[in-house]
Protein backbone atom coordinates (compact mmCIF):
# COMPACT_ATOMS: atom_id res chain seq x y z
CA UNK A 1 -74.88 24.78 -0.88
CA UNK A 2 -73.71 28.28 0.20
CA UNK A 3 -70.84 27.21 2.26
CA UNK A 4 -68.89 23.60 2.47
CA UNK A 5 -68.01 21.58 4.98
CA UNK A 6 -63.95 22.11 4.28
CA UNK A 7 -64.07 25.66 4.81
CA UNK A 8 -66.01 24.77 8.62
CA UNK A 9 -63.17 22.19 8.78
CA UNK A 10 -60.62 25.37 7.47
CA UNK A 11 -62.13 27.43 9.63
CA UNK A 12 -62.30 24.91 13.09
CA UNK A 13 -58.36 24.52 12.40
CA UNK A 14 -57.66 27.54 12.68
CA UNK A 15 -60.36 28.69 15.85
CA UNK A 16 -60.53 25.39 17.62
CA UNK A 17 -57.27 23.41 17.69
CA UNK A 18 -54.39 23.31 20.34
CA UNK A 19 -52.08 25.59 17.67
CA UNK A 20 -54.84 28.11 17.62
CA UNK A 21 -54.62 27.96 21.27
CA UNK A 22 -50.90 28.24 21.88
CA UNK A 23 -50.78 31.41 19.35
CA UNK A 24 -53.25 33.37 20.70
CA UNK A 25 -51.97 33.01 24.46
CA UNK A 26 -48.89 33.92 22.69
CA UNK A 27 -50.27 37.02 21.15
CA UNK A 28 -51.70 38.11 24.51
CA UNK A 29 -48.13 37.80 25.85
CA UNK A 30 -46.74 40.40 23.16
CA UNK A 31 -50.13 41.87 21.79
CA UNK A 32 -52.53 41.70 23.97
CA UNK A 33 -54.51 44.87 23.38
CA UNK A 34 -55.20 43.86 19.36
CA UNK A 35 -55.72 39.82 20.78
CA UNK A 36 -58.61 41.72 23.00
CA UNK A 37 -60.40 43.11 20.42
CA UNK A 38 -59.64 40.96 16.92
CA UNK A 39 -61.09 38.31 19.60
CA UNK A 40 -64.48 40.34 20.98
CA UNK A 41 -65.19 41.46 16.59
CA UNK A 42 -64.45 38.22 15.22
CA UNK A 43 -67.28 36.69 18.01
CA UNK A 44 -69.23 39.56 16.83
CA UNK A 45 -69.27 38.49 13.41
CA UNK A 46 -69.47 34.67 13.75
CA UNK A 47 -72.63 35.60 16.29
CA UNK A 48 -74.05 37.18 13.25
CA UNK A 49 -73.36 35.13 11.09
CA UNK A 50 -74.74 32.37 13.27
CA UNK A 51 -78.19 34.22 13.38
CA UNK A 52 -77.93 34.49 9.56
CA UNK A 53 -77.38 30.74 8.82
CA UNK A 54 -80.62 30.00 11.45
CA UNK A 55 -82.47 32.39 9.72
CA UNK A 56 -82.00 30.76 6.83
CA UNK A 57 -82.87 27.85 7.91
CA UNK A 58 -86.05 28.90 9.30
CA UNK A 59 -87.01 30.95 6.28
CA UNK A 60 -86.97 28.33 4.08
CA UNK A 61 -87.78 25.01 6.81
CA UNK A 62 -91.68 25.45 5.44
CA UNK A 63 -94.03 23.06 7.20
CA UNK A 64 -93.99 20.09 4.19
CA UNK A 65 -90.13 20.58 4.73
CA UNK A 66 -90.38 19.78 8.26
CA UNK A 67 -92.58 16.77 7.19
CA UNK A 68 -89.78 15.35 5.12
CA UNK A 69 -86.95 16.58 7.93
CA UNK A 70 -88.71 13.83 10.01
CA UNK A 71 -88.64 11.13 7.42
CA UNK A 72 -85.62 12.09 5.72
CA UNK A 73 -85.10 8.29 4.48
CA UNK A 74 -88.34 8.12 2.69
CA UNK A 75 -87.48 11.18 1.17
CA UNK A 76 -84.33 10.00 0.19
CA UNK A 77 -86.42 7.09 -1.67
CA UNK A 78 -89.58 8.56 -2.78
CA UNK A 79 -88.04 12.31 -3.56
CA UNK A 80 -84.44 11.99 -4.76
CA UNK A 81 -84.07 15.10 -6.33
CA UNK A 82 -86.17 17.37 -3.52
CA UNK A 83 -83.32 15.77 -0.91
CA UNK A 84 -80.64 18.39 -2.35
CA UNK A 85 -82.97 20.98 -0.35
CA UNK A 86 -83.44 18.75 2.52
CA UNK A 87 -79.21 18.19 2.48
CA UNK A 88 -79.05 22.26 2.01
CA UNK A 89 -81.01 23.10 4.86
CA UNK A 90 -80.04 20.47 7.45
CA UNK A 91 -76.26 22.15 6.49
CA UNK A 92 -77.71 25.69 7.04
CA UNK A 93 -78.97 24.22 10.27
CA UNK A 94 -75.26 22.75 10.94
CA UNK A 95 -73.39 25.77 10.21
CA UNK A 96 -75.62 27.93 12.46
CA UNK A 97 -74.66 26.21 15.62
CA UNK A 98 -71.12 25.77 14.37
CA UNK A 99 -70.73 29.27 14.33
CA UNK A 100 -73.18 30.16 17.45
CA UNK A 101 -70.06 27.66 18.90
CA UNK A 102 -67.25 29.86 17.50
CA UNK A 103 -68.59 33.16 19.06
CA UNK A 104 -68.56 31.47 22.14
CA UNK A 105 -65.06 30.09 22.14
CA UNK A 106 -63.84 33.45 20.84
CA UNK A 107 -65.78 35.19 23.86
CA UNK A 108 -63.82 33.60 26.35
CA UNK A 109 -60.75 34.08 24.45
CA UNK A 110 -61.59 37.70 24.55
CA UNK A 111 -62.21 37.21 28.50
CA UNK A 112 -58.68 35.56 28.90
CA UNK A 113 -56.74 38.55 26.67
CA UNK A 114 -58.47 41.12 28.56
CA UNK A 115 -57.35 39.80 31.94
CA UNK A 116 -53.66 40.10 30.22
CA UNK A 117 -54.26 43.31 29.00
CA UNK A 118 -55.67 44.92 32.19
CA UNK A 119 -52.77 43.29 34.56
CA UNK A 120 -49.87 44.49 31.46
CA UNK A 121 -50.38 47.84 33.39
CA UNK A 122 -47.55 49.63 35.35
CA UNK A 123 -49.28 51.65 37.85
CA UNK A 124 -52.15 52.77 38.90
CA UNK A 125 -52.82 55.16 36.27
CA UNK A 126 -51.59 52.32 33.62
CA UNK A 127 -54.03 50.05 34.99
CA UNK A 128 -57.26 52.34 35.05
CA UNK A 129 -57.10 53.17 31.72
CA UNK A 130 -56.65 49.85 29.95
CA UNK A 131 -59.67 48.56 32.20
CA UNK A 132 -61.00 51.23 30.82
CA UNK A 133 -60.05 50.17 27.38
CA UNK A 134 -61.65 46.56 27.97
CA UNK A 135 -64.83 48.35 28.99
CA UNK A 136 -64.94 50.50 25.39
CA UNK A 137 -64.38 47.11 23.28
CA UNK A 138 -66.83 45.25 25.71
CA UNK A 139 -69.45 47.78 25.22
CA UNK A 140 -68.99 47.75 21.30
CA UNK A 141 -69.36 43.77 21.44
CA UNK A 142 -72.23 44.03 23.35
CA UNK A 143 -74.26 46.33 21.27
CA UNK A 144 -73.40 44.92 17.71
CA UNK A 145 -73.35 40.99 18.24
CA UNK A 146 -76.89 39.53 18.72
CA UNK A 147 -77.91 38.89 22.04
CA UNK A 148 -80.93 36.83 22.30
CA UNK A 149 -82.54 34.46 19.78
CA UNK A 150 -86.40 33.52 20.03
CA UNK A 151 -87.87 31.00 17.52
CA UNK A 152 -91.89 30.47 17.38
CA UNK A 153 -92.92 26.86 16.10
CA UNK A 154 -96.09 25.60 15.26
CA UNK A 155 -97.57 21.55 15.76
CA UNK A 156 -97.48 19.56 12.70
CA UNK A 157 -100.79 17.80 11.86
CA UNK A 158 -100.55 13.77 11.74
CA UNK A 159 -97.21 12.98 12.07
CA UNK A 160 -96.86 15.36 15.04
CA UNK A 161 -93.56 17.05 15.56
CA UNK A 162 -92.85 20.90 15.60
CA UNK A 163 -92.52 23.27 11.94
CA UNK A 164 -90.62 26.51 12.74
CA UNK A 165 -92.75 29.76 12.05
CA UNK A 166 -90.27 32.69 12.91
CA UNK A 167 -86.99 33.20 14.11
CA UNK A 168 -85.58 36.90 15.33
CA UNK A 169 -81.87 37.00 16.79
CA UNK A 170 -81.04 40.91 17.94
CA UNK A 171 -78.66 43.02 19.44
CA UNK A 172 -79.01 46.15 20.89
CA UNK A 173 -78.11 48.07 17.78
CA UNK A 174 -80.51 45.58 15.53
CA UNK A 175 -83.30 46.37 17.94
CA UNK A 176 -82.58 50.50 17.82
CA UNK A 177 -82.67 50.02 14.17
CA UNK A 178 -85.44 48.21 13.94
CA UNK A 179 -87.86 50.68 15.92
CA UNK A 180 -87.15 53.25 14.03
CA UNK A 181 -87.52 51.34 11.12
CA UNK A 182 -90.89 49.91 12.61
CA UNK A 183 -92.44 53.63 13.48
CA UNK A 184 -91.09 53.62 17.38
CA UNK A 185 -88.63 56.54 17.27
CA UNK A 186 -89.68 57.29 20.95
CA UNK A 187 -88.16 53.74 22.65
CA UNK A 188 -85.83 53.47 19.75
CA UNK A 189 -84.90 57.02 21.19
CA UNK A 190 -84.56 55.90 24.62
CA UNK A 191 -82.87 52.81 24.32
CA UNK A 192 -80.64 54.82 22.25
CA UNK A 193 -80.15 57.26 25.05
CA UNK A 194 -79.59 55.07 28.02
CA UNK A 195 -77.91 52.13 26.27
CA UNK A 196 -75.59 53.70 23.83
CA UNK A 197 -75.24 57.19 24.16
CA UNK A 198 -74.92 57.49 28.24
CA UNK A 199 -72.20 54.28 28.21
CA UNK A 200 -69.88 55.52 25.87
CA UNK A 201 -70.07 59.15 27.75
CA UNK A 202 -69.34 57.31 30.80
CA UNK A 203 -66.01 55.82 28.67
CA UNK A 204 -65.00 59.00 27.63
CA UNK A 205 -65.61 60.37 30.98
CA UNK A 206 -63.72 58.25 32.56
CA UNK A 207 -60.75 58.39 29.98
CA UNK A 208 -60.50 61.83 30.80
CA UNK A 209 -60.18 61.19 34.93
CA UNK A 210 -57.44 59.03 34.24
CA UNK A 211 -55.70 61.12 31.98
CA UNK A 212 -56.30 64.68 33.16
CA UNK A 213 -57.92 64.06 36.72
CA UNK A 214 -59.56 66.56 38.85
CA UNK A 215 -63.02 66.46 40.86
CA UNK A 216 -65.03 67.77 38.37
CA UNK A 217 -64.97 64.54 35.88
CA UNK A 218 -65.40 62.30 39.32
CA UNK A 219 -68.54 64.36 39.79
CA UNK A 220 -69.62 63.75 36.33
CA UNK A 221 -69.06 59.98 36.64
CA UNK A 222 -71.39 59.47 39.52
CA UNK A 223 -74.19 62.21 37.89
CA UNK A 224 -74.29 59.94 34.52
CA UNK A 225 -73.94 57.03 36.51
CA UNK A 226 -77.51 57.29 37.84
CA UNK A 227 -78.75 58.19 34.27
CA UNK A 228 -77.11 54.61 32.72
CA UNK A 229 -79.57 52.28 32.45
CA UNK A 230 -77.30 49.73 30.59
CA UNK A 231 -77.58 47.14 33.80
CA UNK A 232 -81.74 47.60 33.44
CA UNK A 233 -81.36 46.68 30.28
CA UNK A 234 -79.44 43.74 30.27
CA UNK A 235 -82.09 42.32 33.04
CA UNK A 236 -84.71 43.21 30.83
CA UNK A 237 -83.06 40.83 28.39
CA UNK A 238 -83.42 38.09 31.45
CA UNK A 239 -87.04 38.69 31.74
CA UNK A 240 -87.51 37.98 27.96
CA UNK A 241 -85.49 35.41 27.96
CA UNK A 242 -87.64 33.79 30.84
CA UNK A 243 -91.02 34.75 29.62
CA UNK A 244 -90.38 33.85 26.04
CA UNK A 245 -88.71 30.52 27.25
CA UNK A 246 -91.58 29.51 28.96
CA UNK A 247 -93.96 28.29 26.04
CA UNK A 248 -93.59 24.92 24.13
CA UNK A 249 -94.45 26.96 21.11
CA UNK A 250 -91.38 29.48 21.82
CA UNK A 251 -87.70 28.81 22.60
CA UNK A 252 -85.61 31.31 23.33
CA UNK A 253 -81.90 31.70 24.27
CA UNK A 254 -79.03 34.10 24.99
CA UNK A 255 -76.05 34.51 22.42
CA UNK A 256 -72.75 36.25 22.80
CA UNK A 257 -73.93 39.90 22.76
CA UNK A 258 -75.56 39.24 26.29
CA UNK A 259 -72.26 37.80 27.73
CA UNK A 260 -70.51 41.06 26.33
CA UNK A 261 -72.86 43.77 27.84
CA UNK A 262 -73.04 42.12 31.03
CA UNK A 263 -69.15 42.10 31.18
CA UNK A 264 -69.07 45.88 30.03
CA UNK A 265 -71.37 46.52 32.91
CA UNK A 266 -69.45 44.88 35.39
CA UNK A 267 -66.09 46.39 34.22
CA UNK A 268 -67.31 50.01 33.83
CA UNK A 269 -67.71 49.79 37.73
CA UNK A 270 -64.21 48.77 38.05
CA UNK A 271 -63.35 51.65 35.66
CA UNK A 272 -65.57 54.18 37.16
CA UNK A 273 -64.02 53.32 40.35
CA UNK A 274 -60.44 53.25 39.11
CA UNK A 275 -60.65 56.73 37.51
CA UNK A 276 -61.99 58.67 40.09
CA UNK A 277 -59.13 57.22 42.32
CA UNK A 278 -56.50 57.76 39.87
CA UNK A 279 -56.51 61.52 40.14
CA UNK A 280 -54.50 60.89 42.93
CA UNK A 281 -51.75 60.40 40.90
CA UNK A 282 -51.94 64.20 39.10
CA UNK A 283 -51.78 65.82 42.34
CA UNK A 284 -55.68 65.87 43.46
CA UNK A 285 -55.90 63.64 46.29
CA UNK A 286 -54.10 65.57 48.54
CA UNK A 287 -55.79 66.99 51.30
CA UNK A 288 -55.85 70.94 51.51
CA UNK A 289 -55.35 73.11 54.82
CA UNK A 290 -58.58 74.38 56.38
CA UNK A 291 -59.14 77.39 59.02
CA UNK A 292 -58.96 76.03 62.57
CA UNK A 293 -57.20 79.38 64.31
CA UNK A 294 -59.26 82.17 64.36
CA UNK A 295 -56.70 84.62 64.60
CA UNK A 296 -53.82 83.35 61.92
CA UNK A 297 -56.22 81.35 59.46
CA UNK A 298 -54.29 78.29 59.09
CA UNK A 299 -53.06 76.12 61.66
């Protein structure tokens, strides 16, 4: 087998279990800025890893495997040395939602040290910018993990029962990579655009109104704000979800990477909001004299 069961165990120990627990609310206490984003990468990479494992598994569950899935004791009896690839893939198929579990667990984690990240902030100023901060790792969680899974299954003949054909688990930056691998550059080009490229300028925009302020980067917020279309495409991501769940034949359902880019598009609103206010603080919110006496100028 490619992986054990005492490294899971190893592995649930350390992820799962009350001490786990009591250190990481610990390290959001002291560290809460490195618990926010060793949290969001290591569900990143137990997502993938995840969509690996079920890959796997569905790359090498062939229909006669499927046949002797569903009468694993005669195949214990009649096949005794074919059941070491019946054991290996009903462990691939273990290990898959083990980890699909982790990413989860570690997603909420990396809700709960963002919350004590974003209220660690003295000021107004202070607090902008690390919401700001929890936007940036959000946003890089969201486009690496895998968001949604889809697996295609076909009818087995007598026995009945379901054989899996295909299974595809992507995230934005699998499905950008995969156009242009593919011969798309054009929506690999736009996606790229609109859900990479126009997000992290509205980070770095806003990064700069917090630190710097002045009207001008408040003005740039709202003009890229209309040209994000990271919110359109996390409800396209619905839609497929919903059409693609519809069908015996196809399953579908949403993994981490979802949970992540909806979060980063429902912070960078609180951020966007935050930095154009917090120019306030350099100076720029004050209101300047107009002309309301004709003869003097100024009042």
């Amino acid at each position: 087998m490619i992986l054990k069961y005492n490294h899971g165990e190893i592995v649930h120990y350390f992820l799962i279990t009350w001490k786990f627990k009591l250190l990481f609310l610990a390290s959001c206490a002291v560290f809460p800025a490195a618990a926010l984003a060793g949290a969001a990468f290591a569900s990143v990479y137990f997502a993938s890893l995840s969509a690996d494992y079920y890959s796997l598994y569905c790359s090498r569950l062939g229909m006669l495997d499927a046949v002797k899935l569903e009468l694993q004791e005669m195949v214990r009896g009649v096949y005794p040395a074919y059941f070491d690839r019946v054991s290996f893939l009903m462990d691939c198929a273990w290990q898959a939602r083990f980890y699909e579990t982790l990413s989860f667990a570690l997603l909420i984690y990396a809700a709960i040290a963002s919350i004590a990240f974003a209220a660690g902030g003295s000021g107004r100023r202070s607090f902008a910018a690390r919401v700001v901060f929890v936007s940036a790792v959000f946003l890089a969680a969201g486009l690496f993990a895998p968001a949604l899974a889809i697996k295609a299954t076909g009818e087995i003949p007598v026995i009945g029962g379901n054989g899996v054909l295909k299974f595809e688990a992507k995230g934005i930056a699998g499905t950008i990579a995969r156009l242009f691998g593919s011969g798309y550059p054009l929506p690999a080009t736009l996606i790229l655009l609109f859900s990479v490229i126009a997000p992290a300028a509205k980070i770095a925009l806003c990064y700069l109104a917090v630190e710097r302020g002045g009207a001008g980067y408040a003005a740039a917020l709202r003009a890229i704000g209309k040209w994000s279309m990271a919110d359109v495409f996390a409800v396209s991501i619905i839609l497929a979800y919903l059409a693609f769940g519809a069908d015996k034949f196809t399953d579908a359902w949403l993994l981490s990477g979802f949970y992540f880019f909806c979060g980063y598009c429902l912070i960078s609103l609180a951020a966007a909001r935050l930095a154009t206010g917090a120019g306030e603080d350099h100076g720029y919110g004050d209101p300047v004299p107009v002309a309301t006496n004709p003869k003097n100028g100024l009042n």
